[in-house]
Protein backbone atom coordinates (compact mmCIF):
# COMPACT_ATOMS: atom_id res chain seq x y z
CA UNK A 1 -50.03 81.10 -28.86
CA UNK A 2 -52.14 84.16 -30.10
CA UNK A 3 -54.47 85.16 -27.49
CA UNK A 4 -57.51 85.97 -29.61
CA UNK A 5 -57.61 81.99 -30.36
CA UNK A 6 -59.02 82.25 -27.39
CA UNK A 7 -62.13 83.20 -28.50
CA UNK A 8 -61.69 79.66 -30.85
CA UNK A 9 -62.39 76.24 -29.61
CA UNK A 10 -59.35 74.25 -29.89
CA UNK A 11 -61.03 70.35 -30.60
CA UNK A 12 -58.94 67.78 -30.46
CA UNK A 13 -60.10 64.38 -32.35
CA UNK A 14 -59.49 61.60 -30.32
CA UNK A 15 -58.14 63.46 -27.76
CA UNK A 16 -58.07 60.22 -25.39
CA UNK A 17 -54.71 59.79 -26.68
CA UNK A 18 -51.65 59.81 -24.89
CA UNK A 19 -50.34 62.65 -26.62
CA UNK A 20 -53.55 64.71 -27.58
CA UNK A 21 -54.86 64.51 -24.26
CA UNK A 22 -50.85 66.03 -22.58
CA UNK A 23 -51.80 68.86 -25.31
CA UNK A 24 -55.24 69.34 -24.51
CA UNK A 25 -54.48 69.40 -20.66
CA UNK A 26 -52.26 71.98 -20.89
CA UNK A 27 -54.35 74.17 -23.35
CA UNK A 28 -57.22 73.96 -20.49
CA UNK A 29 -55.13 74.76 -17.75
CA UNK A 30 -53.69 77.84 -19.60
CA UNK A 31 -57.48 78.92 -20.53
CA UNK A 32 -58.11 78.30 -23.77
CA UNK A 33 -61.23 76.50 -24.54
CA UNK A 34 -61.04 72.69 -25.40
CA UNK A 35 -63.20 69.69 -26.26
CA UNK A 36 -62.72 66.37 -27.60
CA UNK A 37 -64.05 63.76 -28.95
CA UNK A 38 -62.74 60.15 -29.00
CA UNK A 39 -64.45 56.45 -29.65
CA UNK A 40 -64.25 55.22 -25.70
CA UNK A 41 -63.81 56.86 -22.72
CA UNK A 42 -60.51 56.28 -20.53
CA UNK A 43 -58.44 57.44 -17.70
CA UNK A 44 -57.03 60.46 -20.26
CA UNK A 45 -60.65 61.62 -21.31
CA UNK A 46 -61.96 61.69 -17.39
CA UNK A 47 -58.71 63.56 -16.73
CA UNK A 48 -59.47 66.12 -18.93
CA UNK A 49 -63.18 66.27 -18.18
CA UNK A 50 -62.32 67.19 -14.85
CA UNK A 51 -60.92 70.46 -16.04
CA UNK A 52 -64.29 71.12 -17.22
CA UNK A 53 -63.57 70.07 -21.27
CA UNK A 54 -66.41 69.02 -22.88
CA UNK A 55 -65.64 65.30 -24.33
CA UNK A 56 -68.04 63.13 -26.43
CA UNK A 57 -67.75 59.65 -27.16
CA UNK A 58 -67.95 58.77 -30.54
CA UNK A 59 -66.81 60.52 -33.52
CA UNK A 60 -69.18 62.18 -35.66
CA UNK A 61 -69.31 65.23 -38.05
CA UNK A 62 -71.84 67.02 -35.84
CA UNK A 63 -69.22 67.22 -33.31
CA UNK A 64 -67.63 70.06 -35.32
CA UNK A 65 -68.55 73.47 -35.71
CA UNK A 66 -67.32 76.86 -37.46
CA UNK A 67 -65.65 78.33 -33.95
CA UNK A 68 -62.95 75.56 -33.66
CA UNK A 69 -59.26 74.93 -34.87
CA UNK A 70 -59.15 71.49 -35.21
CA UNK A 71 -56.36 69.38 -34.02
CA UNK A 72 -55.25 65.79 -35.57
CA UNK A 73 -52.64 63.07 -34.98
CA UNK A 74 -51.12 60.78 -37.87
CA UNK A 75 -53.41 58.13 -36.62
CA UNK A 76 -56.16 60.04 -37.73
CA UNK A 77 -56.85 58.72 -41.47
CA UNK A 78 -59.05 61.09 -44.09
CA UNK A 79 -62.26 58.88 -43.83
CA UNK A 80 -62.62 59.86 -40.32
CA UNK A 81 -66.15 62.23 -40.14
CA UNK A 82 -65.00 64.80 -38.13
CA UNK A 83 -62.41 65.43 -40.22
CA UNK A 84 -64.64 65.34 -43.22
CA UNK A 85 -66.66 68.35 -41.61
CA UNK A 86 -63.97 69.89 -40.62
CA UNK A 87 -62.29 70.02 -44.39
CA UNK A 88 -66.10 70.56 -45.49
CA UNK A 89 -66.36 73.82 -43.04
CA UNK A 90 -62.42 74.95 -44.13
CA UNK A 91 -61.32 74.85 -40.41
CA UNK A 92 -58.12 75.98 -39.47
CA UNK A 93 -56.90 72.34 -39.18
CA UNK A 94 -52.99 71.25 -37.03
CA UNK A 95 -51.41 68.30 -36.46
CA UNK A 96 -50.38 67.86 -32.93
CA UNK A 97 -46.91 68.21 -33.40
CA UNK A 98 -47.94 71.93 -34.36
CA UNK A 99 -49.51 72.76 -30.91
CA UNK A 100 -47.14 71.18 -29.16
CA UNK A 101 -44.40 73.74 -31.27
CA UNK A 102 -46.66 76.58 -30.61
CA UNK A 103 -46.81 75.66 -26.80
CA UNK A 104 -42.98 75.47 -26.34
CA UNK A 105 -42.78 78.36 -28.20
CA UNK A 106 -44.36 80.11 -25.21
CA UNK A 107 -41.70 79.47 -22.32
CA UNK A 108 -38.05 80.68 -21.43
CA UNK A 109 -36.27 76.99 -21.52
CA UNK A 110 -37.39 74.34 -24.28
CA UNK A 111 -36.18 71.05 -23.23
CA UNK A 112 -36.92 68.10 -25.29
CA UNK A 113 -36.31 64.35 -24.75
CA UNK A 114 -35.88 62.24 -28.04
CA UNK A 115 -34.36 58.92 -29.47
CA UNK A 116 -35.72 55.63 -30.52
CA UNK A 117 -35.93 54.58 -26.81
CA UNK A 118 -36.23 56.14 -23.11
CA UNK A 119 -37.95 58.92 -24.56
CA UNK A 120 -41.22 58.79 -22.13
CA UNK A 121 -38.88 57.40 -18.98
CA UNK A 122 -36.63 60.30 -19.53
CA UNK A 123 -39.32 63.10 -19.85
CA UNK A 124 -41.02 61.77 -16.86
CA UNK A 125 -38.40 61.91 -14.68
CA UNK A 126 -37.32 65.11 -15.46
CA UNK A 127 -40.73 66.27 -15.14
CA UNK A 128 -40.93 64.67 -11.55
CA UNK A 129 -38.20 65.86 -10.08
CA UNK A 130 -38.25 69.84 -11.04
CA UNK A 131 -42.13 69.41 -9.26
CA UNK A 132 -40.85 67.92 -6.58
CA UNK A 133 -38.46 70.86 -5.60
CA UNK A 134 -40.76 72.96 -6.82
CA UNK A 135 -39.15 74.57 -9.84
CA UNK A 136 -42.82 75.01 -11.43
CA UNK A 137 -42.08 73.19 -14.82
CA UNK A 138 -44.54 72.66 -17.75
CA UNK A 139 -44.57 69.41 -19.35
CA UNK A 140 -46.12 66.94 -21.58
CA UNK A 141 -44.71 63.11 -21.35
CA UNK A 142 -45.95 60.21 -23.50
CA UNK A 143 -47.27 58.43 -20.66
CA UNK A 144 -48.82 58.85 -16.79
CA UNK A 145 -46.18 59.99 -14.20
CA UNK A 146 -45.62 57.93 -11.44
CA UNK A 147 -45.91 59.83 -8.42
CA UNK A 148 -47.38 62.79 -10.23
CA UNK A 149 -50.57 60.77 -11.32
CA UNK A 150 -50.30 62.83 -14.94
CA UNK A 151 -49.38 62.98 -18.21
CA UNK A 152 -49.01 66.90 -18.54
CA UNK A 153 -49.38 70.18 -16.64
CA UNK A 154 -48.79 73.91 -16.76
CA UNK A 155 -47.71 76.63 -14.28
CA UNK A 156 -48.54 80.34 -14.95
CA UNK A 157 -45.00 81.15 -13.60
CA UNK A 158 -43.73 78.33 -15.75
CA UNK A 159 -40.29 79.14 -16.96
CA UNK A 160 -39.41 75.46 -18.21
CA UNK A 161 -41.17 73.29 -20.50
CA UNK A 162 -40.20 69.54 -20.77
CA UNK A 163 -41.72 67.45 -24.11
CA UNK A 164 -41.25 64.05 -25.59
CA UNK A 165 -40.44 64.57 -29.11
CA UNK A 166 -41.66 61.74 -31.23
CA UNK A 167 -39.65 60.99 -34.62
CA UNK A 168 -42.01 58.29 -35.41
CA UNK A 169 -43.71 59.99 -38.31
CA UNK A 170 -40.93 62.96 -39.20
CA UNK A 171 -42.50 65.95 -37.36
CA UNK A 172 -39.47 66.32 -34.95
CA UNK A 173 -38.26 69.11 -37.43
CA UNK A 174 -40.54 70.91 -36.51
CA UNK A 175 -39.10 72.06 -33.25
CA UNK A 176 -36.49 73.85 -31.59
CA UNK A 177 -35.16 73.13 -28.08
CA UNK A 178 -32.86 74.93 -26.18
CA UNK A 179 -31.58 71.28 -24.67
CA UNK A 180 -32.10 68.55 -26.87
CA UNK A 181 -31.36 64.64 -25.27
CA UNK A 182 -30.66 62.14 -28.31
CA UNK A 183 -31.00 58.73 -26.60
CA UNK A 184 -30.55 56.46 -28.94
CA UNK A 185 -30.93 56.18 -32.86
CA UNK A 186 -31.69 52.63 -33.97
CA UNK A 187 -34.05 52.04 -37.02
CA UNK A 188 -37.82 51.76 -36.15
CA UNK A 189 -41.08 53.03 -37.76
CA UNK A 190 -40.95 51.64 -40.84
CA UNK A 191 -44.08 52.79 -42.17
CA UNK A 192 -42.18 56.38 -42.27
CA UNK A 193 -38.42 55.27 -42.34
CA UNK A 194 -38.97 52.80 -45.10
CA UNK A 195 -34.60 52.97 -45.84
CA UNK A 196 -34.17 52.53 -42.16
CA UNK A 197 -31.37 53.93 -40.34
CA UNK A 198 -30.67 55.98 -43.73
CA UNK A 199 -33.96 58.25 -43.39
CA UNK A 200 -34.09 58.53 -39.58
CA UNK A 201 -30.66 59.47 -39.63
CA UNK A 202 -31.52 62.19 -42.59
CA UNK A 203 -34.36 63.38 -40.26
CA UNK A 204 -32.29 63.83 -37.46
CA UNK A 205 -29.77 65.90 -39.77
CA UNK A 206 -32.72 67.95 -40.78
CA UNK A 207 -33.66 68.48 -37.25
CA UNK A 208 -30.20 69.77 -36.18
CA UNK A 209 -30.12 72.02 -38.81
CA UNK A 210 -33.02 73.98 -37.50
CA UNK A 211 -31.88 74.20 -34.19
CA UNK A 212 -31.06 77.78 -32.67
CA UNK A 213 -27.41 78.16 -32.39
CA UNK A 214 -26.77 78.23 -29.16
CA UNK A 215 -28.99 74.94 -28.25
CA UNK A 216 -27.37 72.53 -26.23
CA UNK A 217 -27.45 68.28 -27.86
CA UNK A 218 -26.62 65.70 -25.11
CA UNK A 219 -25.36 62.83 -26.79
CA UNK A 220 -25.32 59.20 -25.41
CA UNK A 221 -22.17 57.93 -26.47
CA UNK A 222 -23.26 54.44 -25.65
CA UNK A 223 -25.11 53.67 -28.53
CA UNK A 224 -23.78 52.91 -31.93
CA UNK A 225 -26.52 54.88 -33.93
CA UNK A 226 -25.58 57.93 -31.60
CA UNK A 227 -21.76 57.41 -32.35
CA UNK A 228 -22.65 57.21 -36.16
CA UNK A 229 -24.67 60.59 -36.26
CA UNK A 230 -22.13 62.30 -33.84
CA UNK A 231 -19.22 62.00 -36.63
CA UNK A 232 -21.68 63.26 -39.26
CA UNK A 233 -22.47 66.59 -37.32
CA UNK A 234 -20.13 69.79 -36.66
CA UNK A 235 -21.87 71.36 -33.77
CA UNK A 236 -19.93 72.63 -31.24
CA UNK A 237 -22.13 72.45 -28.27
CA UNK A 238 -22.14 68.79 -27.86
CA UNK A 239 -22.41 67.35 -24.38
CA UNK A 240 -21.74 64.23 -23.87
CA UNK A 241 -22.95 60.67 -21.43
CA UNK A 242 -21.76 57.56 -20.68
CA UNK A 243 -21.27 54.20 -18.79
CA UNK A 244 -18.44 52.96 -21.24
CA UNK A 245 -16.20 56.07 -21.94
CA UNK A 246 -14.69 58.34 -19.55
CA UNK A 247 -14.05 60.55 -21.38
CA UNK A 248 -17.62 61.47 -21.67
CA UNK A 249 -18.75 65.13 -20.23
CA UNK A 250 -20.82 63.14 -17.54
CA UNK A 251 -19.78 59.36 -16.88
CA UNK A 252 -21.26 56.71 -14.44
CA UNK A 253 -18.87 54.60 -12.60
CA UNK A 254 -18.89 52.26 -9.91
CA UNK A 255 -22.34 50.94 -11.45
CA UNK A 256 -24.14 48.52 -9.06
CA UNK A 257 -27.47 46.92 -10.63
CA UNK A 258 -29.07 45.56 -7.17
CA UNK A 259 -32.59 43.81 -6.57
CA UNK A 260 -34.35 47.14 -5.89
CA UNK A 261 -32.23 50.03 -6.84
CA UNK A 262 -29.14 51.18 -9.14
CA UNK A 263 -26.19 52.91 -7.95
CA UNK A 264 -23.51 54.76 -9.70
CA UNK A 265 -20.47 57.24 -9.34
CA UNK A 266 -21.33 60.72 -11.13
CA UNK A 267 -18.29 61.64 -12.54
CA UNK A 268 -18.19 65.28 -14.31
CA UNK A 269 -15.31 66.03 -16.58
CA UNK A 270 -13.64 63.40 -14.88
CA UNK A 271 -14.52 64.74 -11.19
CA UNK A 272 -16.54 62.56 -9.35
CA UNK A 273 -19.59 64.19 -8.23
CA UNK A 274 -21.22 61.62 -5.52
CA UNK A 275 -23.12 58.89 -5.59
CA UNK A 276 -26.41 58.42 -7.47
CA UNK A 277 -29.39 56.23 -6.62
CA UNK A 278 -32.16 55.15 -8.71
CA UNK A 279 -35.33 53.26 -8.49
CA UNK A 280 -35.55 52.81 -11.62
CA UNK A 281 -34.37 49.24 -12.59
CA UNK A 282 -31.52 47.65 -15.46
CA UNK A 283 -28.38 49.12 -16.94
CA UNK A 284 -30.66 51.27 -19.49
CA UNK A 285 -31.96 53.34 -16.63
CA UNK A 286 -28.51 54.15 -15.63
CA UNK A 287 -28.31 55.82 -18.66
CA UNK A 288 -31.69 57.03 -18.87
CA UNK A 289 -30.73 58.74 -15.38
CA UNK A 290 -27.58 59.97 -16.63
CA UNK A 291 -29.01 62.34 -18.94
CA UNK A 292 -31.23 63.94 -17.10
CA UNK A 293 -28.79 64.56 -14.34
CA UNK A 294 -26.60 65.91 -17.31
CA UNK A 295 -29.37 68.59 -18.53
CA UNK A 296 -30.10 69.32 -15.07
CA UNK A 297 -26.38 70.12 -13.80
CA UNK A 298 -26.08 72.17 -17.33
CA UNK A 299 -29.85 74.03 -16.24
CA UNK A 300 -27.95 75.36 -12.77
CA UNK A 301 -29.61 73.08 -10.40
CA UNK A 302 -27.58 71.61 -7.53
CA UNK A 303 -27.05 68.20 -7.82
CA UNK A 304 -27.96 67.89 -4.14
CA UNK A 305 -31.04 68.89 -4.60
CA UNK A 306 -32.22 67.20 -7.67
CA UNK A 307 -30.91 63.23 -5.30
CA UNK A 308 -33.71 62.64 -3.37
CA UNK A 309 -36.56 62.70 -6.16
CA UNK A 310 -33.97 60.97 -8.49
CA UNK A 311 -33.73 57.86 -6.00
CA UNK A 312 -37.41 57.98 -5.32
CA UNK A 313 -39.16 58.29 -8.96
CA UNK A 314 -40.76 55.01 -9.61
CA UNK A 315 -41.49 55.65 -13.51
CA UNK A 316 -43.68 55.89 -15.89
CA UNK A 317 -47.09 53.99 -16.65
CA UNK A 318 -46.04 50.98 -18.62
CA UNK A 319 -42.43 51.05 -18.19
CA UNK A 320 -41.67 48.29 -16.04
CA UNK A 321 -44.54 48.93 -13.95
CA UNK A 322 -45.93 46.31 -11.27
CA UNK A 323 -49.26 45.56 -11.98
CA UNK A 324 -50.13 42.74 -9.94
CA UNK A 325 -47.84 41.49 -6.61
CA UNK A 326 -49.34 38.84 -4.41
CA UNK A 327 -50.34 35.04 -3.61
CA UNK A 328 -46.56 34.27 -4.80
CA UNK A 329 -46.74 35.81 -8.32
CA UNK A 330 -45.40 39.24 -9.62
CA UNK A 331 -46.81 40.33 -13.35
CA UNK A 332 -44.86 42.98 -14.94
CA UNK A 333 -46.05 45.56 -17.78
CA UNK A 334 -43.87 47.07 -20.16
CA UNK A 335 -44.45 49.77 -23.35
CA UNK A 336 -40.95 47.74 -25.31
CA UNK A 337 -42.14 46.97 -28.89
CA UNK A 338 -38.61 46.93 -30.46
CA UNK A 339 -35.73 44.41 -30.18
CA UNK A 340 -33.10 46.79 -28.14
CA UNK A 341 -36.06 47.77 -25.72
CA UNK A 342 -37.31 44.00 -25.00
CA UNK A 343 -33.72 42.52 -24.18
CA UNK A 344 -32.91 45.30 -21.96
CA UNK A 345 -36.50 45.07 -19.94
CA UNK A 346 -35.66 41.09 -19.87
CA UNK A 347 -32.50 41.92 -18.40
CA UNK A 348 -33.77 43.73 -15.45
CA UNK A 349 -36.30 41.47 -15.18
CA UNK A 350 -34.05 38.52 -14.71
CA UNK A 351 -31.96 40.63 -11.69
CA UNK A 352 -34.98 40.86 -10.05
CA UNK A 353 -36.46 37.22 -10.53
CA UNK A 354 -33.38 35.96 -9.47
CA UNK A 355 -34.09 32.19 -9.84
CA UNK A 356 -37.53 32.36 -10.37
CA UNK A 357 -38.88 31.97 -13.54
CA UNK A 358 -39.85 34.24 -16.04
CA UNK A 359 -43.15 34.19 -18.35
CA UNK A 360 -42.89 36.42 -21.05
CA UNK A 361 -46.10 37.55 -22.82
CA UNK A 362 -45.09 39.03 -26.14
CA UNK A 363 -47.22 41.56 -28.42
CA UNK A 364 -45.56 42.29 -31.84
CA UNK A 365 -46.90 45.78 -32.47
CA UNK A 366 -46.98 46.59 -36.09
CA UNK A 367 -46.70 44.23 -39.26
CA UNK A 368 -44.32 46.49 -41.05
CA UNK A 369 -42.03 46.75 -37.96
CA UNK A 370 -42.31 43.09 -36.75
CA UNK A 371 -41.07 42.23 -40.93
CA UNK A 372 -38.53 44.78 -40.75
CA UNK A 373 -36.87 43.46 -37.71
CA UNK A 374 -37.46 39.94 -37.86
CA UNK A 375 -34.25 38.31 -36.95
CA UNK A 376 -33.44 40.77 -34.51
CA UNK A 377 -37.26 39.95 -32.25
CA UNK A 378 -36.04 36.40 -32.61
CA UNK A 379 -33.05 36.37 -30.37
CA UNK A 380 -34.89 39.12 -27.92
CA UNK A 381 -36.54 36.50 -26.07
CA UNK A 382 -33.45 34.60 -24.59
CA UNK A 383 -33.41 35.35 -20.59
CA UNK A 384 -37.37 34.16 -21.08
CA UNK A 385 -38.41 30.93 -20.02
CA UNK A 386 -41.38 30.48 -20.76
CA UNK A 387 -42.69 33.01 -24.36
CA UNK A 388 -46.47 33.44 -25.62
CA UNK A 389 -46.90 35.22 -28.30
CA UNK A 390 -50.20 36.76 -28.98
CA UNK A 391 -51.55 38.29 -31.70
CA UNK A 392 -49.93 41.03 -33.54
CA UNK A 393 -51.58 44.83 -32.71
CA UNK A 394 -51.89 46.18 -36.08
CA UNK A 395 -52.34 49.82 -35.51
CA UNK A 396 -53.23 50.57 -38.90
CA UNK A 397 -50.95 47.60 -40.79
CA UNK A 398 -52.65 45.00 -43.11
CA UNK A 399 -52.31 41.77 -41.93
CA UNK A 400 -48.69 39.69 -43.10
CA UNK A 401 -49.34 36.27 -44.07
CA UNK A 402 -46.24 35.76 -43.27
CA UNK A 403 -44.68 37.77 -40.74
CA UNK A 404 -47.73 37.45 -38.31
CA UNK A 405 -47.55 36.09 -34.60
CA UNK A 406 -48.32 32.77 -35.23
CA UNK A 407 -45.25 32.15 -37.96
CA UNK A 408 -43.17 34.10 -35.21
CA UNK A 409 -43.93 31.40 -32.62
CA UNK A 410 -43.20 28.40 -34.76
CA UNK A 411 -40.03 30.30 -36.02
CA UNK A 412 -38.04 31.06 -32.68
CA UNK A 413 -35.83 28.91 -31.19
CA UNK A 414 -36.96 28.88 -28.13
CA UNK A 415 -37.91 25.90 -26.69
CA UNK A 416 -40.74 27.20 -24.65
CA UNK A 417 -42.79 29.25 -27.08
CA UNK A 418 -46.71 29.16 -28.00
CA UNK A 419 -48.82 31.26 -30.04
CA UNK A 420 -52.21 31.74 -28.56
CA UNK A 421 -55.09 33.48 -30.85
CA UNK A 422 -57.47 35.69 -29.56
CA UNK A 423 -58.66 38.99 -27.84
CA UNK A 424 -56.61 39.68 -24.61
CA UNK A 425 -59.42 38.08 -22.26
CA UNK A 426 -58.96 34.99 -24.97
CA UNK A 427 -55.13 34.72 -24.52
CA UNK A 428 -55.55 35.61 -20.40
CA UNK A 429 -57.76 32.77 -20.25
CA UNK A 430 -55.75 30.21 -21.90
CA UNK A 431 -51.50 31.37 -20.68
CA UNK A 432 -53.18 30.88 -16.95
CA UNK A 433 -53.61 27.77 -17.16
CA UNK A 434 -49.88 27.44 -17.87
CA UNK A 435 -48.89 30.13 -14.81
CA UNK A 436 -47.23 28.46 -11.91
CA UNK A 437 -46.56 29.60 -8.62
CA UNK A 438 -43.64 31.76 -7.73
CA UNK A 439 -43.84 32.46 -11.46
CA UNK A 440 -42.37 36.20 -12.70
CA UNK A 441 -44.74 37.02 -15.41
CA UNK A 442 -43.64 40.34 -17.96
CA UNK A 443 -46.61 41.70 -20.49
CA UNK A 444 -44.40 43.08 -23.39
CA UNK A 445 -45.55 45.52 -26.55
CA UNK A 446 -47.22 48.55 -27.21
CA UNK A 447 -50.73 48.01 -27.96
CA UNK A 448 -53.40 46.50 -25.62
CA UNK A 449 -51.61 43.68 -24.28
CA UNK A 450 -51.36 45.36 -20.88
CA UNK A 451 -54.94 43.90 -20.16
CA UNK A 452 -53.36 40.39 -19.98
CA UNK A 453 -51.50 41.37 -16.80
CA UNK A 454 -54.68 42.79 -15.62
CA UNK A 455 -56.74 39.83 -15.85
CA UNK A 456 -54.21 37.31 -15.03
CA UNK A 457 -54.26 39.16 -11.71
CA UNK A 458 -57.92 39.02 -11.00
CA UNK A 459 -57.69 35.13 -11.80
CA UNK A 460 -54.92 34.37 -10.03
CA UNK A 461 -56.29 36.09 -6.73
CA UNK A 462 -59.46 34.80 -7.08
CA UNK A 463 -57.85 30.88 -7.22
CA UNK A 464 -55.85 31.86 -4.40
């Protein structure tokens, strides 16, 4: 980034976001000079604060002023008064997506983590292990790091930067990795991919295009989308993961989903390698893990050294994450808001429940995605016991009259379902009524359904 924007006030509108706040963090630490302004204040604003960037709650035009380049998300919609002002006063004005490119601009090694799923899990566990033997990385993930208590950070001596790159709304173009990790391609985002698999596959294809020449693509050759893009593309420096074919550049065998931990055989161009542990739970964490061993091994780093944080990194906040653990009941929270990602959170679920049943509290997030994939959120909810289903988070959408929670409740056939209306402390109120002991409860979606979990705690402990 040009150092006399230094002199310029990067503001970022609300910069309590998960990804404006990673950006803003690492502009700080660097020395630029930040502020922010967002509607509440959260664990991502305080964050920041303490780095001594000015934040104020509430949005409002005289926020801005003629020293600052003005940063927005696609959430942020035209009628929004700061950026009014900031169109009034001709600001420079970026999306984030355009400091984040500038940022990785800035570093030796560009490594970026993208797909339809995995894309936070993956970034944050590369992120944790290079800190944890010390390899100084830069980073920005899409969600808090377990065991690193952050989103983002920045070394001076940073050689390596690590990003989640988000295709939701098309800007993935925009950048250029030296390692690129495609996870998975299954349609979501319908808003932006209104043909589907069509137009995110057509992004992707624009994306590769841009790429430098001698940037590496892992390639998860266990997914169909993946498989479907791979015999579109000529690009010769493909690497490839797997848990089905071994004739993949980096193959787990010998996989062993336990209680508490995964194990696996590394196999590397069909030499085994040793054995991998994981904390992280479920058959899609074996491949999450995969691929970040993969970029890792193809970095340089000894895959002796990179073991130990591999087998101890707990996550990310709101993947899988215990919230609540005591007085006989264990309540889950989970990010999944699409079909793939909700089955394969249930299934890890249910090989830690064991016998024990499982309470599934289910947030569609978005009308247009919750339409688009219907049929396929019906049959998600099958290793579930018991389902709510609470009110769809809109994030934007106008209401469906008829794709809409309550139609989704009375349409599944499952013979435990119930729609309950309401805010969050609404719906907590009423599901604990139906919460039995020894009960294994999972908060599902991506909007503010995680509070459920939350309060359900507090009530259970304080009947118990």
């Amino acid at each position: 980034m040009e150092t006399d924007n230094k002199n310029k006030c990067y503001h970022f509108i609300a910069i309590g976001g998960v990804g404006q706040s990673a950006l803003a963090k690492i502009l700080a630490i660097k020395g630029f000079r930040v502020s922010g302004s967002d509607i509440v204040e959260s664990k991502y604003t305080k964050s920041i604060q303490d780095l001594g960037v000015k934040i104020s709650i509430g949005q409002k035009k005289e926020n801005i002023n003629e020293n600052q380049i003005v940063v927005l998300s696609t959430a942020i919609k035209e009628d929004n008064p700061e950026f009014i002002e900031a169109k009034r006063l001709n600001l420079p004005l970026f999306h984030r997506s355009d400091i984040l490119k500038l940022i990785s601009e800035q570093y030796e090694t560009f490594i970026g983590f993208s797909g339809t799923h995995g894309k936070t899990t993956t970034t944050s566990l590369c992120s944790y292990i290079l800190e944890k033997i010390n390899a100084h990385p830069s980073y920005a993930s899409g969600g808090i790091i377990s065991g690193l208590d952050t989103n983002a950070n920045a070394y001076t001596d940073s050689k390596i930067f690590i990003a989640e790159l988000d295709e939701s709304d098309g800007t993935i173009i925009k950048y250029k990795p030296d390692y690129i990790v495609i996870n998975n391609l299954e349609p979501d985002h319908f808003d932006f991919y209104k043909n589907g698999e069509k137009d995110l596959l057509n992004q992707f294809h624009k994306f590769f295009e841009n790429l430098k020449p001698a940037s590496k693509i892992f390639v998860n050759l266990d997914d169909e989308g993946n498989r479907r893009f791979l015999s579109t593309i000529t690009n010769k420096n493909i690497i490839t993961y797997s848990t089905k074919d071994k004739e993949a550049d980096y193959f787990a065998d010998e996989i062993k989903l336990d209680e508490n931990i995964n194990s696996f055989t590394l196999c590397h161009k069909k030499e085994v390698k040793g054995e991998i542990k994981t904390a992280l739970l479920g058959m899609h964490n074996v491949i999450n893990a995969l691929s970040v061993i993969a970029v890792l091994m193809e970095l340089g780093f000894n895959l002796d050294e990179i073991k130990k944080p591999l087998s101890e990194f707990q996550g990310a906040k709101r993947r899988f994450e215990t919230v609540f653990n005591k007085n006989d009941i264990k309540i889950i929270d989970d990010y999944a808001h699409h079909p793939t990602e909700i089955k394969a959170t249930l299934a890890a679920l249910k090989k830690q429940a064991a016998n024990k049943r499982i309470v599934a509290i289910f947030q569609p997030h978005r009308y247009t995605r919750l339409k688009a994939l219907w049929s396929e959120f019906l049959t998600s909810f099958d290793l579930a016991d018991v389902l709510f289903v609470v009110d769809t988070f809109s994030a934007g959408d106008k209401f469906d009259p008829e794709f809409n929670s309550e139609n989704f409740a009375k349409t599944i056939n499952h013979k435990n379902s119930k729609y309950i209306k309401g805010d969050m402390k609404e719906a907590a109120l009423e599901i604990s009524k139906y919460i039995k002991k020894n009960d294994f409860i999972l908060t599902v979606g991506a909007g503010d359904v995680t509070k459920i979990g939350y309060l359900l705690g507090d009530m259970y402990e304080t009947k118990n």
